[in-house]
N, C-alpha and C. Protein backbone atom coordinates (compact mmCIF):
# COMPACT_ATOMS: atom_id res chain seq x y z
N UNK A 1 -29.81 -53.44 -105.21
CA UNK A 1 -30.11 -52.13 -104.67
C UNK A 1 -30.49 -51.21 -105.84
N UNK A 2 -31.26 -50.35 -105.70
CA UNK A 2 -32.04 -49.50 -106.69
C UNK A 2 -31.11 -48.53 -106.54
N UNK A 3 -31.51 -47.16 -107.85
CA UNK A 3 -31.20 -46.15 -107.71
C UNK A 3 -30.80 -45.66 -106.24
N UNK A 4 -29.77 -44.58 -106.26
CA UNK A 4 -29.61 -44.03 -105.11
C UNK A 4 -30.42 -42.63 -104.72
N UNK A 5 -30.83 -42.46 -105.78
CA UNK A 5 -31.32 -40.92 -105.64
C UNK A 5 -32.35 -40.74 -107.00
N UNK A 6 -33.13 -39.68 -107.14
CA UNK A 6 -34.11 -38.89 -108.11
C UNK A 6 -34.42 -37.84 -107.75
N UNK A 7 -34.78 -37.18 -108.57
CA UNK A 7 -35.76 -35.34 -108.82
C UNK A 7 -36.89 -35.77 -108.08
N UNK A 8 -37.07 -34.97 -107.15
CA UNK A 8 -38.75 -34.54 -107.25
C UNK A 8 -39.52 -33.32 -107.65
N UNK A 9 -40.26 -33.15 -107.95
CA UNK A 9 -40.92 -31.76 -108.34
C UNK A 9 -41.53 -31.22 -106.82
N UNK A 10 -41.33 -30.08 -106.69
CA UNK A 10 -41.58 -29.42 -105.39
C UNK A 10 -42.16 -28.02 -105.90
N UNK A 11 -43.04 -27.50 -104.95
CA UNK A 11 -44.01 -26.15 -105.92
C UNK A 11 -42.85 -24.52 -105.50
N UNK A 12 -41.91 -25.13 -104.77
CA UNK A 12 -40.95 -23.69 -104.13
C UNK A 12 -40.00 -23.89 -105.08
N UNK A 13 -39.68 -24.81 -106.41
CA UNK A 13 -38.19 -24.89 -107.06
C UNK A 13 -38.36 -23.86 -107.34
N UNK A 14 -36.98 -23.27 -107.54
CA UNK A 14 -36.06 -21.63 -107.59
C UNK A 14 -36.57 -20.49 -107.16
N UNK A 15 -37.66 -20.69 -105.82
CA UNK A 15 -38.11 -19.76 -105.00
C UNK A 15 -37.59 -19.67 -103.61
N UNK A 16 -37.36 -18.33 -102.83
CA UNK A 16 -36.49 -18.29 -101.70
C UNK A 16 -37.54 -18.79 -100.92
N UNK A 17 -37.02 -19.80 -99.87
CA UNK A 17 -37.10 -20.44 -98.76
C UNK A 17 -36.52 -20.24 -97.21
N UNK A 18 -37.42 -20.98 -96.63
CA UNK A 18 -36.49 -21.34 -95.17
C UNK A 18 -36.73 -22.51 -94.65
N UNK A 19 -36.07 -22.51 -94.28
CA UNK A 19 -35.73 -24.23 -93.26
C UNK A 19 -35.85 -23.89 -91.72
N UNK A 20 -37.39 -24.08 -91.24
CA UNK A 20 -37.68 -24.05 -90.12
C UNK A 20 -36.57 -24.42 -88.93
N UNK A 21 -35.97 -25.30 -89.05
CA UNK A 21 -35.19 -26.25 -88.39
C UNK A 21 -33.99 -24.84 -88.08
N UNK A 22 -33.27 -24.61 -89.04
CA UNK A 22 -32.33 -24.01 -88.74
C UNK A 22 -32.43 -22.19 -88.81
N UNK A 23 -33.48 -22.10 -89.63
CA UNK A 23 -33.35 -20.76 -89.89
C UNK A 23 -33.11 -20.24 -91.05
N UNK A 24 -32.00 -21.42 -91.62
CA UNK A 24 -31.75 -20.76 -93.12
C UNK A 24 -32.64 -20.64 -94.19
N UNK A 25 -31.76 -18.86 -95.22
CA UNK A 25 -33.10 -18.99 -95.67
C UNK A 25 -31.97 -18.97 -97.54
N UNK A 26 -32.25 -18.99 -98.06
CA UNK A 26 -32.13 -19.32 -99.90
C UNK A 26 -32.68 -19.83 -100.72
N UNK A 27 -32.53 -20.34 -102.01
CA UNK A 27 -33.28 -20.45 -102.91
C UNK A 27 -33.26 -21.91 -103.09
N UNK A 28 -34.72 -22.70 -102.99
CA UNK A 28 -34.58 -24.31 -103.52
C UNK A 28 -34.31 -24.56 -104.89
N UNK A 29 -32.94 -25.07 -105.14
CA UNK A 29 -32.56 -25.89 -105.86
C UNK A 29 -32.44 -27.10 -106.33
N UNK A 30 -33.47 -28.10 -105.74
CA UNK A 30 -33.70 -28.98 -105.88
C UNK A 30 -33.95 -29.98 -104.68
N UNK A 31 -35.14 -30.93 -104.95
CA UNK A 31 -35.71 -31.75 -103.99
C UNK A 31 -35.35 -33.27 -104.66
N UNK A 32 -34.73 -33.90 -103.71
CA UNK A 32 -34.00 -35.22 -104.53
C UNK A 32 -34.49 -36.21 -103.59
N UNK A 33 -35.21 -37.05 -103.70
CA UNK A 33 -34.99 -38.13 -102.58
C UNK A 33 -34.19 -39.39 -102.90
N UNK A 34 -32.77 -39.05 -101.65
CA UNK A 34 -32.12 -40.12 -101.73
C UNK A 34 -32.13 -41.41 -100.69
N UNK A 35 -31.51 -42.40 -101.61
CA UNK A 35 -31.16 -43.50 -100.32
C UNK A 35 -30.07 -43.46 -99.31
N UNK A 36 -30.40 -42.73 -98.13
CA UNK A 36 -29.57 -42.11 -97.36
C UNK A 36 -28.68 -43.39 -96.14
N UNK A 37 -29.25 -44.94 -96.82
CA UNK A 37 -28.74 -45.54 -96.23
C UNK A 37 -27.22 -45.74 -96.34
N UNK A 38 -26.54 -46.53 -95.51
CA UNK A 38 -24.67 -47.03 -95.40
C UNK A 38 -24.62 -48.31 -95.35
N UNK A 39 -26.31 -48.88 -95.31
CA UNK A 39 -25.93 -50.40 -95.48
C UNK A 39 -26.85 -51.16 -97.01
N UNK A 40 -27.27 -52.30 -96.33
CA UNK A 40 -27.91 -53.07 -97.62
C UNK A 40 -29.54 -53.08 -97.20
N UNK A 41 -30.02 -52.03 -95.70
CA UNK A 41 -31.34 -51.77 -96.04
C UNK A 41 -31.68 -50.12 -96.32
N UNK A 42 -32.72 -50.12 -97.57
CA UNK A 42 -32.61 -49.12 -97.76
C UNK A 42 -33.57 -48.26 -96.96
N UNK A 43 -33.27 -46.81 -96.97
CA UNK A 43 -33.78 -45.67 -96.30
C UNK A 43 -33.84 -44.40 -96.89
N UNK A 44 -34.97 -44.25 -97.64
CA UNK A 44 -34.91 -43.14 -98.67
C UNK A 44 -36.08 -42.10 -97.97
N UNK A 45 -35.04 -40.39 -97.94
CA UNK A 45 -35.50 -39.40 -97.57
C UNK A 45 -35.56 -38.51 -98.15
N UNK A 46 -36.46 -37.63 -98.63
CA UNK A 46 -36.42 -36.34 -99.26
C UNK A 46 -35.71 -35.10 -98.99
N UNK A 47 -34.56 -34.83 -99.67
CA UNK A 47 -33.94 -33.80 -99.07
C UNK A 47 -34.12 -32.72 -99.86
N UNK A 48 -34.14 -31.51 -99.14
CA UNK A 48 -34.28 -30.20 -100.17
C UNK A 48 -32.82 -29.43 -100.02
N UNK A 49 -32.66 -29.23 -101.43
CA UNK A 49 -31.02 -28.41 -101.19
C UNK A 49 -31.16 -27.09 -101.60
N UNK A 50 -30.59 -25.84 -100.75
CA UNK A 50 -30.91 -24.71 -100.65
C UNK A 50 -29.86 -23.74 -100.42
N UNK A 51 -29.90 -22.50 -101.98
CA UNK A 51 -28.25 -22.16 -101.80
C UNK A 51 -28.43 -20.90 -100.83
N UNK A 52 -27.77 -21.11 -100.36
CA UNK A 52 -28.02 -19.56 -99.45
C UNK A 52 -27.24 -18.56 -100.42
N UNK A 53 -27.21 -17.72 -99.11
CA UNK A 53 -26.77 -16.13 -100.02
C UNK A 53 -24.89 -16.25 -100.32
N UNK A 54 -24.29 -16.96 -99.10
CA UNK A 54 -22.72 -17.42 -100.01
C UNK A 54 -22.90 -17.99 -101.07
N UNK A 55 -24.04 -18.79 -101.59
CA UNK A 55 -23.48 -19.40 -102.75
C UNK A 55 -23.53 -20.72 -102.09
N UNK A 56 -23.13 -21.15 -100.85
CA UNK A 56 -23.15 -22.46 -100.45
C UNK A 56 -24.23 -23.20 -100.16
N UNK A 57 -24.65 -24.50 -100.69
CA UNK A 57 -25.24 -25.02 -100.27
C UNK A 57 -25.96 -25.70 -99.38
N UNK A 58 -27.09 -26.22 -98.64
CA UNK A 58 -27.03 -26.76 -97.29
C UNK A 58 -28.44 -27.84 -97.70
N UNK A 59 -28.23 -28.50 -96.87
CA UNK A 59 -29.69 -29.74 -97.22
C UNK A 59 -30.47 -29.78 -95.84
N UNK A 60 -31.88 -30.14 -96.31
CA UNK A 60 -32.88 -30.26 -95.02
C UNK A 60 -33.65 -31.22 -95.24
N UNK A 61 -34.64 -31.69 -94.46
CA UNK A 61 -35.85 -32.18 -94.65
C UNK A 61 -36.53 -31.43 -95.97
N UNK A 62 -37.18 -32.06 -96.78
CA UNK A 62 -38.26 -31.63 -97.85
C UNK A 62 -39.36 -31.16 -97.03
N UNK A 63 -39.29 -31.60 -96.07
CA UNK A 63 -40.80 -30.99 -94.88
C UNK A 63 -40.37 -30.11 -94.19
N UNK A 64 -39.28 -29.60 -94.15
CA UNK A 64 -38.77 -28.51 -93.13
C UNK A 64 -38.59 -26.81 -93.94
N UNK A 65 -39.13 -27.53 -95.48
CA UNK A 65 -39.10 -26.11 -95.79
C UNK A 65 -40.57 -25.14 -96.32
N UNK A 66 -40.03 -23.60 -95.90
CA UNK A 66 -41.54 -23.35 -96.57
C UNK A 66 -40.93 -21.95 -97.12
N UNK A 67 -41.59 -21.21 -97.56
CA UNK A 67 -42.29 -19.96 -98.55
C UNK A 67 -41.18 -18.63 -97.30
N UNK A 68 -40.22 -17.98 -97.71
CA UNK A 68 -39.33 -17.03 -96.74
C UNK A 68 -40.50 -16.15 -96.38
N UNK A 69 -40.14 -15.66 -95.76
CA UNK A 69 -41.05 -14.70 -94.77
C UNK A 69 -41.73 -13.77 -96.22
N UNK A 70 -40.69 -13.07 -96.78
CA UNK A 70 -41.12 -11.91 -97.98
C UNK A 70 -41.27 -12.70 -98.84
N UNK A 71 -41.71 -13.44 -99.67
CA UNK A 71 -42.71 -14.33 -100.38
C UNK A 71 -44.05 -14.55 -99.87
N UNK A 72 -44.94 -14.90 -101.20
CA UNK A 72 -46.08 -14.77 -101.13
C UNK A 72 -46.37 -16.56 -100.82
C-alpha cells in the first residue's frame, strides 16, 4: 500500500472560501489527497481542509470549494 496521503497545490491556499455543500465558509488550509480507504483497496480523494472562524477545522470535497462570496 502506498502513501496514505500528499499536498496538493490548490489556487484558494490561505484564501477565504466556501463549501457549497454545507455553507461553510473559512480559510483553505490545505488540499491533501488522501487514501480514504479501511481496506486493502485503495480510494484516494481530495479533501480540502478549512478553518472556519472558531478556529475549528472541517473537510470537504476539493470540488466543493470556491472563492467566499467577498473575494474576488
Amino acid at each position: 500500500m502506498s502513501e496514505r496521503y500528499e499536498y496538493v497545490p490548490h489556487r484558494l491556499l490561505q484564501r477565504r472560501v466556501r463549501d457549497v455543500v454545507s455553507g461553510g465558509e473559512g480559510i483553505l488550509m490545505a488540499v491533501i489527497n488522501e487514501n480514504v480507504s479501511d481496506d486493502l483497496t485503495e480510494q484516494w480523494m481530495e479533501l480540502a481542509y478549512i478553518r472556519g472562524a472558531s478556529g475549528r477545522e472541517f473537510t470537504t470535497a476539493a470540488t466543493n470549494v470556491e472563492p467566499a462570496p467577498d473575494q474576488p
